[in-house]
N, C-alpha and C. Protein backbone atom coordinates (compact mmCIF):
# COMPACT_ATOMS: atom_id res chain seq x y z
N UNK A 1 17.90 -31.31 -30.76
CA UNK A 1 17.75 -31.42 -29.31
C UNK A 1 17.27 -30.11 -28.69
N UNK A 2 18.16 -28.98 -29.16
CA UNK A 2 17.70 -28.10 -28.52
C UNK A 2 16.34 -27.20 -28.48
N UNK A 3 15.95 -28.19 -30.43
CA UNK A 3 14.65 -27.49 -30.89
C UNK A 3 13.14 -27.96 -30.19
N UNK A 4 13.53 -29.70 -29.69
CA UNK A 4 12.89 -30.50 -28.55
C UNK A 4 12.48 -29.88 -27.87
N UNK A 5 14.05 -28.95 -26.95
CA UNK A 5 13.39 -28.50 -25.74
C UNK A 5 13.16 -27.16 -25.59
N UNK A 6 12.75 -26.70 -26.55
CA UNK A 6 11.96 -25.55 -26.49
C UNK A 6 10.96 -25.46 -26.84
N UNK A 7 10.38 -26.45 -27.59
CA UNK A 7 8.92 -26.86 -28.13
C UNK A 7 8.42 -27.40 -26.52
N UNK A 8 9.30 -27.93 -25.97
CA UNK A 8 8.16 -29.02 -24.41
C UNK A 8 8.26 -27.58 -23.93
N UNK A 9 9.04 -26.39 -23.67
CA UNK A 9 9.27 -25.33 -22.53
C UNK A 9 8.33 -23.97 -22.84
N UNK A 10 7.63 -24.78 -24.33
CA UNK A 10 6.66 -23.97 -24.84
C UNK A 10 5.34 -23.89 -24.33
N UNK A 11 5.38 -25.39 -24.78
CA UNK A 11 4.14 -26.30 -24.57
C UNK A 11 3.59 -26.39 -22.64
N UNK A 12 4.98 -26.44 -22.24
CA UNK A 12 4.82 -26.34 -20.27
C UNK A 12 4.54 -24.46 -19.53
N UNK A 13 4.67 -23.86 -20.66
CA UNK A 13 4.30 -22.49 -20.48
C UNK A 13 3.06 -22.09 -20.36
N UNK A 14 2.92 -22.80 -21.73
CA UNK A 14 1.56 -22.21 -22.29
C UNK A 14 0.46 -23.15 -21.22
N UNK A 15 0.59 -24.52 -21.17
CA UNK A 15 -0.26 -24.94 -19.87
C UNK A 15 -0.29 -24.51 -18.36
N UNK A 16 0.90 -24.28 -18.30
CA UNK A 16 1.05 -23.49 -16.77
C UNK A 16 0.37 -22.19 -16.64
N UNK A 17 0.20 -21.33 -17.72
CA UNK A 17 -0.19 -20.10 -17.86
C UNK A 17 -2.04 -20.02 -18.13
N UNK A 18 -2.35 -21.12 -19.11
CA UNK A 18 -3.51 -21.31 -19.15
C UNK A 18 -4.46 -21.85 -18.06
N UNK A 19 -3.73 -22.85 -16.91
CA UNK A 19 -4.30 -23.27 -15.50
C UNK A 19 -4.40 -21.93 -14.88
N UNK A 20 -3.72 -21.41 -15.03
CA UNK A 20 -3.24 -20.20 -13.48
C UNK A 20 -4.12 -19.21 -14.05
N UNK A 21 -4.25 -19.07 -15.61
CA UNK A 21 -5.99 -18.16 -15.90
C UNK A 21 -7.37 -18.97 -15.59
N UNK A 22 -7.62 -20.34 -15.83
CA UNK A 22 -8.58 -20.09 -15.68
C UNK A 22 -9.21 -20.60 -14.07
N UNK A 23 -8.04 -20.47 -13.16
CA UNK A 23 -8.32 -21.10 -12.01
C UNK A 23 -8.02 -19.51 -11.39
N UNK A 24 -7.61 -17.90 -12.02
CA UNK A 24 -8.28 -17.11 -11.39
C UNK A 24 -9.80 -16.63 -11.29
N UNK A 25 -9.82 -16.09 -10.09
CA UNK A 25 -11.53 -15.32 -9.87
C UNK A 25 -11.44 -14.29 -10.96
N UNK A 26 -12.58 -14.04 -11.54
CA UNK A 26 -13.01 -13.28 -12.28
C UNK A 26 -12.95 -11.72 -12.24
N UNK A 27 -12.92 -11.33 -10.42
CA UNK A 27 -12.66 -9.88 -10.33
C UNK A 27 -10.87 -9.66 -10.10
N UNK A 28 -10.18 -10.41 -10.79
CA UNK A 28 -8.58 -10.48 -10.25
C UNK A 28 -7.83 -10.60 -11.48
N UNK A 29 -8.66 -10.67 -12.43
CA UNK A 29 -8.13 -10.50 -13.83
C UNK A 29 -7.95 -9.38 -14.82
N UNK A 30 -6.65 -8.97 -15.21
CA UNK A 30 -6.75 -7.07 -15.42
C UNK A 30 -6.65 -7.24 -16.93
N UNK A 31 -6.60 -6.13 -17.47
CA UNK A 31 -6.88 -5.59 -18.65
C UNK A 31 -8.19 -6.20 -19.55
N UNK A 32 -8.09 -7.60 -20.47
CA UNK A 32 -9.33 -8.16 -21.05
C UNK A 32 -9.90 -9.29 -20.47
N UNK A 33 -11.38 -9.24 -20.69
CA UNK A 33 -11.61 -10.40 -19.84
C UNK A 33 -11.28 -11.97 -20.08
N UNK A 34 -11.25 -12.53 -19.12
CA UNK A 34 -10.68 -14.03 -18.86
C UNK A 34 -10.52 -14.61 -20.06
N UNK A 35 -12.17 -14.92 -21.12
CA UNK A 35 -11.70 -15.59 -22.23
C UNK A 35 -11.19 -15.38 -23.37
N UNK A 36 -10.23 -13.78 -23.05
CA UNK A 36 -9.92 -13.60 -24.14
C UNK A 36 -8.33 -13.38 -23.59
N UNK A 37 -8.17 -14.04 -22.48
CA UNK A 37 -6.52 -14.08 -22.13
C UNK A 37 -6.85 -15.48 -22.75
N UNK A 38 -7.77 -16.52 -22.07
CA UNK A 38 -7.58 -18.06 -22.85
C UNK A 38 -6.88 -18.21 -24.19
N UNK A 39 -7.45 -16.90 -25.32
CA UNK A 39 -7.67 -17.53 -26.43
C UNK A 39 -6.08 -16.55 -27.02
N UNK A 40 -5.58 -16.00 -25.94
CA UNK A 40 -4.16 -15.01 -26.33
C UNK A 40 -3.67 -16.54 -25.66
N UNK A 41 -3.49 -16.94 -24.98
CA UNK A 41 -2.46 -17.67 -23.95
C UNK A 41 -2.84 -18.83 -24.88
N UNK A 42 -3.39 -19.65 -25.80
CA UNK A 42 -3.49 -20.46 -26.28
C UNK A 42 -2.71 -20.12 -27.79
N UNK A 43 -3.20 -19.12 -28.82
CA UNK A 43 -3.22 -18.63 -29.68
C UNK A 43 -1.92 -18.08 -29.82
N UNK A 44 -1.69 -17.61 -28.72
CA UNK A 44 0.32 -17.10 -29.44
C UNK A 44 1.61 -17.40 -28.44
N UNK A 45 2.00 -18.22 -28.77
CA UNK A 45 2.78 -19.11 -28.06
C UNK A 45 4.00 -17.73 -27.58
N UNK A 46 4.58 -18.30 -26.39
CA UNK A 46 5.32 -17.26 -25.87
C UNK A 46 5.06 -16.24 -25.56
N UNK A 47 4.37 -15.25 -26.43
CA UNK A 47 3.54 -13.80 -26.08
C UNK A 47 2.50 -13.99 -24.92
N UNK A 48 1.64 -14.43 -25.50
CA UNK A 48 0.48 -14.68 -24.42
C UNK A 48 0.70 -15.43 -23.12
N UNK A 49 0.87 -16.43 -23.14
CA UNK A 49 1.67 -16.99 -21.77
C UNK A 49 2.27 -15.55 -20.60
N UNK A 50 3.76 -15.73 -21.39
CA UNK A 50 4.45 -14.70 -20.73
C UNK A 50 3.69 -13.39 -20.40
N UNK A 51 3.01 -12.65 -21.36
CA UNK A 51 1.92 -11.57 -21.33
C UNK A 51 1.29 -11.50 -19.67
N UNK A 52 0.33 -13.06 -19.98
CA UNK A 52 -0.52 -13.03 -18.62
C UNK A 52 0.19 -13.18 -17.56
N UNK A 53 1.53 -13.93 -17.50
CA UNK A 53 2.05 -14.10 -16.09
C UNK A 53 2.33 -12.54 -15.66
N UNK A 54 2.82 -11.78 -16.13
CA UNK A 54 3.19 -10.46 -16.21
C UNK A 54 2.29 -9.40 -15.49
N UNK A 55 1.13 -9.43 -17.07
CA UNK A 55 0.07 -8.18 -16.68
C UNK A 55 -1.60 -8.91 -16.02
N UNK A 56 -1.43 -10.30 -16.32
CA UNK A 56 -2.71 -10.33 -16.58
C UNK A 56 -3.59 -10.96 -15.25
N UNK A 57 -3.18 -10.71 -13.76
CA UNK A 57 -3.78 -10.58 -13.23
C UNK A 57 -3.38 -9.59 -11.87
N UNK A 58 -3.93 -9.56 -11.19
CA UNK A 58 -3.96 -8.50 -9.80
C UNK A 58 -2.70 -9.84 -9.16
N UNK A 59 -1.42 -9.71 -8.44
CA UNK A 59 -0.53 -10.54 -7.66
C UNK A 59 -0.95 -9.92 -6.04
N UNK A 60 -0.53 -10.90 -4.93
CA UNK A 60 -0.20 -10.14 -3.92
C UNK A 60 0.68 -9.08 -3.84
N UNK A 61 0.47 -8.32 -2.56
CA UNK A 61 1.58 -7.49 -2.06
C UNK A 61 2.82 -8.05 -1.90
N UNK A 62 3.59 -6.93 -1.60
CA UNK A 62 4.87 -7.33 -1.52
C UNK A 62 5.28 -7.94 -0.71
N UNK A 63 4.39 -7.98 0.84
CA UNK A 63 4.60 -8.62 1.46
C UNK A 63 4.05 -10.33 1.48
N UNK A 64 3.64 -11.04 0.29
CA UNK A 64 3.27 -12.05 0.11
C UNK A 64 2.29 -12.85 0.93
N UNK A 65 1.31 -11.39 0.83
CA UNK A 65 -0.06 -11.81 1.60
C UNK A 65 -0.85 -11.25 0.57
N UNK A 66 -1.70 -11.59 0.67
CA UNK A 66 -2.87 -10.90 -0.31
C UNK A 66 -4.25 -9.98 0.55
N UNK A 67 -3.54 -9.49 1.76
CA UNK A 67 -4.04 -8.51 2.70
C UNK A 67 -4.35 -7.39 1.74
N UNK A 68 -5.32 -6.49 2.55
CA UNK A 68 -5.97 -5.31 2.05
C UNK A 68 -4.96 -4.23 2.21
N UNK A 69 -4.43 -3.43 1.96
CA UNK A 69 -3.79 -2.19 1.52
C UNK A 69 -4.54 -1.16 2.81
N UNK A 70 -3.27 -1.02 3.82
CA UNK A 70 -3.93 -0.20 4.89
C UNK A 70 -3.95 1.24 4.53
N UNK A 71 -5.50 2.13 4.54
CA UNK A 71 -5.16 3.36 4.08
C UNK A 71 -5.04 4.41 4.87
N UNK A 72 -5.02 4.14 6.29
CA UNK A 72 -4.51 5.17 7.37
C UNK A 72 -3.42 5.30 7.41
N UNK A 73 -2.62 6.18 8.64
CA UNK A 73 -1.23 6.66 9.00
C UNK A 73 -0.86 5.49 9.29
N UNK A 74 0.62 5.71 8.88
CA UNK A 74 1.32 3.73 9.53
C UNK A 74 1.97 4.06 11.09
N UNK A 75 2.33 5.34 11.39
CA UNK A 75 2.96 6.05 12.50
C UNK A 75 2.36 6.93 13.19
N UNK A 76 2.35 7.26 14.28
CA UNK A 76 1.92 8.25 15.01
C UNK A 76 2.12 10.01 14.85
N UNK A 77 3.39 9.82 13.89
CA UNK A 77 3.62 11.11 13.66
C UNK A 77 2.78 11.51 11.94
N UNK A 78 2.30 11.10 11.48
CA UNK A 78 1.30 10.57 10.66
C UNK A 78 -0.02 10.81 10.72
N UNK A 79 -0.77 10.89 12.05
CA UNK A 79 -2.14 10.62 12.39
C UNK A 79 -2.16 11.88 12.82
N UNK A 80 -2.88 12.70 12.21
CA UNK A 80 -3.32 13.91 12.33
C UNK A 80 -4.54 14.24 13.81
N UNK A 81 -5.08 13.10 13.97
CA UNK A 81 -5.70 13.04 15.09
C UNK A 81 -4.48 12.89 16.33
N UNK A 82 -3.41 12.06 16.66
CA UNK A 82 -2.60 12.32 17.73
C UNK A 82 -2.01 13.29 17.61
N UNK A 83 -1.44 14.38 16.47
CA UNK A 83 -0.73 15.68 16.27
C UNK A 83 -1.40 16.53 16.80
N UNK A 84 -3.09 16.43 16.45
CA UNK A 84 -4.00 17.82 17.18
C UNK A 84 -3.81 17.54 18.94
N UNK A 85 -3.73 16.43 18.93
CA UNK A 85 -4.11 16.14 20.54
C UNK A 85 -2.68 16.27 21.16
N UNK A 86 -1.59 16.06 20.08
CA UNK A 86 -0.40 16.46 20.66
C UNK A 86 -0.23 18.17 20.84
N UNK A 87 -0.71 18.93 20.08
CA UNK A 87 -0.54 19.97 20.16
C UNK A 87 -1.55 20.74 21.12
N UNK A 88 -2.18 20.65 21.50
CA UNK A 88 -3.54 20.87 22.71
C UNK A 88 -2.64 20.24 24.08
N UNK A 89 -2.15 19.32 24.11
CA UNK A 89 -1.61 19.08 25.16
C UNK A 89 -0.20 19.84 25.64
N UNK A 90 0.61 20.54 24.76
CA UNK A 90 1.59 21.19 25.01
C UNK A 90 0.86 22.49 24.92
N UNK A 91 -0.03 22.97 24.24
CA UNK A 91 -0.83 24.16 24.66
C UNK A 91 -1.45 24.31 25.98
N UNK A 92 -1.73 23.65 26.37
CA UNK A 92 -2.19 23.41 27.89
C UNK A 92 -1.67 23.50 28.92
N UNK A 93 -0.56 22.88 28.56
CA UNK A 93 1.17 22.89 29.69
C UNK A 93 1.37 24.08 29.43
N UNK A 94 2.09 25.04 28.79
CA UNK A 94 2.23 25.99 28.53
C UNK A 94 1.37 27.41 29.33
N UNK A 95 -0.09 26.63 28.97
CA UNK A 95 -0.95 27.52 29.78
C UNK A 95 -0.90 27.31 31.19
N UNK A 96 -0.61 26.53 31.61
CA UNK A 96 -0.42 25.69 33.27
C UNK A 96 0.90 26.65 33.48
N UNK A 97 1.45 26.69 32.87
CA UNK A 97 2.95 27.04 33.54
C UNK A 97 3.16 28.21 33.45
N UNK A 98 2.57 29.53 32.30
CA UNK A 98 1.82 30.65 32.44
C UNK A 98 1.29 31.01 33.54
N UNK A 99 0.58 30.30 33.80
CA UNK A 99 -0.25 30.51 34.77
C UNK A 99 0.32 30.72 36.62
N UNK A 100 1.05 29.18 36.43
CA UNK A 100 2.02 29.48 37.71
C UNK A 100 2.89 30.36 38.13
N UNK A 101 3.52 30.26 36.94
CA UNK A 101 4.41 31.72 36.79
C UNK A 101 3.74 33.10 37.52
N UNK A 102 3.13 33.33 36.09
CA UNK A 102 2.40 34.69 36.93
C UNK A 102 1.60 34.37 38.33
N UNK A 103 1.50 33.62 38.80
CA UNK A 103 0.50 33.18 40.38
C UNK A 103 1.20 33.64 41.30
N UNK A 104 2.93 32.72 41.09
CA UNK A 104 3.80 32.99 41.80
C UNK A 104 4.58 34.01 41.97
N UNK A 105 4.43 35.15 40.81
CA UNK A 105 5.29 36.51 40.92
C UNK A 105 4.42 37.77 41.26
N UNK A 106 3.05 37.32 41.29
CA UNK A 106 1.77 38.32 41.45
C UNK A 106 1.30 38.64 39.80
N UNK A 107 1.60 39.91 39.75
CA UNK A 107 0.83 40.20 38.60
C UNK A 107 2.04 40.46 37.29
N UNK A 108 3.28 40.57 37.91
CA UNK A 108 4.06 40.38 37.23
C UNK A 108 4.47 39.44 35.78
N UNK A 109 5.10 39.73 35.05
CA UNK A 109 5.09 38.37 33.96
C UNK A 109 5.60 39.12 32.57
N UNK A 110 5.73 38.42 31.79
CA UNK A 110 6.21 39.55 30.58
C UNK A 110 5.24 40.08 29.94
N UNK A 111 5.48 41.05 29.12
CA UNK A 111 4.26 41.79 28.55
C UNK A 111 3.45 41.29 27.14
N UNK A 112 4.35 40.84 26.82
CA UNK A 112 3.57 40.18 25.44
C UNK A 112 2.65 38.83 25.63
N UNK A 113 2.66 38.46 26.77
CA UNK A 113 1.85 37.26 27.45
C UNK A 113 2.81 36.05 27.26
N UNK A 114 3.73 36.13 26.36
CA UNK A 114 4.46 34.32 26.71
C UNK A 114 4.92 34.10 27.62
N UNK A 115 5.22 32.50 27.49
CA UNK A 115 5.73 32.12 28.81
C UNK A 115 7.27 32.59 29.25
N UNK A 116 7.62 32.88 30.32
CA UNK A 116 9.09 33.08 30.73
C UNK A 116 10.03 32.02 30.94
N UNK A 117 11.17 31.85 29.60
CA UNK A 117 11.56 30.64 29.46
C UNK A 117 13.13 31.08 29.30
């Protein structure tokens, strides 16, 4: 009985594994090409099957989309373009408030030029 059902759980492997190769696209198939997963996934029962579900093609992401892989910052603190513009903008304030400072005391102000804080 039990030798039954491991011969059908063989046999339902190796077909499940052999559909799902040759019903992938051709650029989604990794290591050897397609007809030579056929002739592993046919040719060695258990190995090959299991093999291809494993290595033998590209899966989705983790998030169970098969979306493109974003290669920018995911955050703002990340994006080197809002950091420069963050930092120009507190350089600026700084200079604004420099500025008032000394406006408002005359010529007065500290000597090393920073701001009085």
């Amino acid at each position: 009985m039990l030798r039954g059902f491991l011969v059908v759980l063989s046999i339902a492997l190796t077909v499940f594994a052999l559909a799902d190769c040759v019903q992938t696209e051709k650029d989604k198939v990794r290591g050897v090409p397609k007809w030579a997963w056929v002739v592993l996934i046919v040719l060695l029962p258990w190995v090959g099957p299991i093999t291809w579900l494993v290595v033998g093609k590209d899966r989705p992401n983790e998030g169970g989309t098969d979306r493109p892989r974003r290669d920018g910052p995911t955050a703002p603190d990340e994006d080197p373009e809002f950091l420069r513009r963050l930092d120009e903008d507190i350089r600026r304030e700084r200079r604004e408030r420099r500025q008032r400072d000394q406006g408002g005391e005359g010529t007065g102000g500290s000597p090393s030029g920073s701001p009085n804080t």
